[in-house]
Protein backbone atom coordinates (compact mmCIF):
# COMPACT_ATOMS: atom_id res chain seq x y z
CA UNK A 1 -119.82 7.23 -28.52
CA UNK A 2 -116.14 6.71 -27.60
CA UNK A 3 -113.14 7.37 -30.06
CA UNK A 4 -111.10 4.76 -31.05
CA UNK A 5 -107.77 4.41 -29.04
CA UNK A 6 -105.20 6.40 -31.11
CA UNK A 7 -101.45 5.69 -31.09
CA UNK A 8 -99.21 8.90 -29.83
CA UNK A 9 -97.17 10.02 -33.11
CA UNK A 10 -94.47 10.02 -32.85
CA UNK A 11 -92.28 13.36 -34.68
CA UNK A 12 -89.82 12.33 -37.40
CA UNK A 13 -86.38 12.81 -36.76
CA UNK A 14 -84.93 14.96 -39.63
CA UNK A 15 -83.80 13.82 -42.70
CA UNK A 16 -80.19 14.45 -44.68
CA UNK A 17 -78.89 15.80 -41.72
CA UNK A 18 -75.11 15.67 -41.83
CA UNK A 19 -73.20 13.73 -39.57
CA UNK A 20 -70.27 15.01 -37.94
CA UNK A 21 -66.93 12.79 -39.85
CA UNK A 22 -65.48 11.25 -37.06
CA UNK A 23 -61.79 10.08 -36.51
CA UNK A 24 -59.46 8.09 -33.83
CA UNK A 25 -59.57 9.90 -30.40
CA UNK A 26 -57.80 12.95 -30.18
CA UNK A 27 -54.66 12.54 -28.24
CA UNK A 28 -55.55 14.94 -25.31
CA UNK A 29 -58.67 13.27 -24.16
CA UNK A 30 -58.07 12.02 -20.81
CA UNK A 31 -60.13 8.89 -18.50
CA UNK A 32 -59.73 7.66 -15.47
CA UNK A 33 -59.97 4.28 -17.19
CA UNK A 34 -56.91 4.97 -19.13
CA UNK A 35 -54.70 4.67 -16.19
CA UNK A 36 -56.23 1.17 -14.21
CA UNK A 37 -54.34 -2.09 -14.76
CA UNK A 38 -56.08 -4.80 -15.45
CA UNK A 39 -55.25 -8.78 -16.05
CA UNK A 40 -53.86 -7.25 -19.77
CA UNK A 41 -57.01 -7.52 -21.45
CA UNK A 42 -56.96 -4.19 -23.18
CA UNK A 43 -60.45 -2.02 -22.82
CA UNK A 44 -59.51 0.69 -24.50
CA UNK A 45 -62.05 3.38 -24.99
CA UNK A 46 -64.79 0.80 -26.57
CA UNK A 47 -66.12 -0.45 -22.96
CA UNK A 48 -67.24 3.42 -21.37
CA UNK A 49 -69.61 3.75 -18.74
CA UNK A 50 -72.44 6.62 -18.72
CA UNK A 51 -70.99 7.98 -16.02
CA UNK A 52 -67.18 8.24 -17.23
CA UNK A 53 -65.60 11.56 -16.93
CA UNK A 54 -63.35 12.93 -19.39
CA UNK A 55 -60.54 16.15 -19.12
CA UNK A 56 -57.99 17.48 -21.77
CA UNK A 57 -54.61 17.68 -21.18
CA UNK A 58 -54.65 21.11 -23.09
CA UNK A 59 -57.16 22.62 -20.62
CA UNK A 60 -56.56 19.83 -17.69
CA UNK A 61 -60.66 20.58 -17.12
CA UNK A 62 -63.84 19.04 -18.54
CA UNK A 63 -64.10 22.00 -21.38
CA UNK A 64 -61.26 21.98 -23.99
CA UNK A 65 -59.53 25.00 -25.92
CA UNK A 66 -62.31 25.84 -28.24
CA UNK A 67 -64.79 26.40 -25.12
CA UNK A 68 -67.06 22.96 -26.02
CA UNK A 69 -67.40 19.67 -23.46
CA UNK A 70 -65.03 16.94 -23.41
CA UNK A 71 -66.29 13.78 -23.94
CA UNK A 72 -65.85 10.86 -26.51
CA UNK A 73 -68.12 11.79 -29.29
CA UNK A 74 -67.11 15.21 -29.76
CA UNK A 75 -63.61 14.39 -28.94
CA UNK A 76 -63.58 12.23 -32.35
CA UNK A 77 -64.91 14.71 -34.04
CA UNK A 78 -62.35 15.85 -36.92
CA UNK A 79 -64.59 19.12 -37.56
CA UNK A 80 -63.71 20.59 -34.02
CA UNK A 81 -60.76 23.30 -34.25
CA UNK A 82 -58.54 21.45 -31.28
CA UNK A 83 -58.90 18.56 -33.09
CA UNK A 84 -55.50 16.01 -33.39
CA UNK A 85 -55.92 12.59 -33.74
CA UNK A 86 -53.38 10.11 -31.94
C-alpha cells in the first residue's frame, strides 16, 4: 500500500517576538543613490535595490561605531547605541 502524499510542514515562526522600534534614517547612513541627479523626482531611500551598498560617515566603512553592519533596517533602528535620527 502507498501513503498518502503529505504536505512538508512547514515550522512556525515565533510568536510575541518584539520588533525592533524603528525611526527616520540615521543621519550618517550613506548610498550611492543619495548623490545621482535625476529629472527631480525625489527617490529617496523608499526605491533600494538588493544590491545597494551602504557606509557611515562615522566609520566611512560598511560596519558603524558599535561594530554591527550598515544597512537600512538596522540603520533605523532607534535601539542601536550610534543611533541619531536626521
Amino acid at each position: 500500500m502507498s501513503q498518502p502524499d503529505q504536505e512538508p510542514t512547514v515550522p512556525e515562526s515565533p510568536e510575541n517576538v518584539p520588533e525592533t522600534p524603528l525611526g527616520p534614517m540615521c543621519r550618517h547612513l550613506r548610498s550611492k543613490g543619495m548623490y545621482v541627479y535625476t529629472d527631480g523626482v525625489d527617490m529617496g531611500f523608499d526605491h533600494d535595490y538588493d544590491n545597494t551598498i551602504y557606509w557611515c560617515l562615522k566609520t566611512m566603512k560598511s560596519f558603524g561605531p558599535d561594530d554591527d553592519m550598515v544597512e537600512k533596517q538596522s540603520c533605523c533602528s532607534t535601539e542601536r547605541a550610534c543611533y541619531q535620527p536626521v
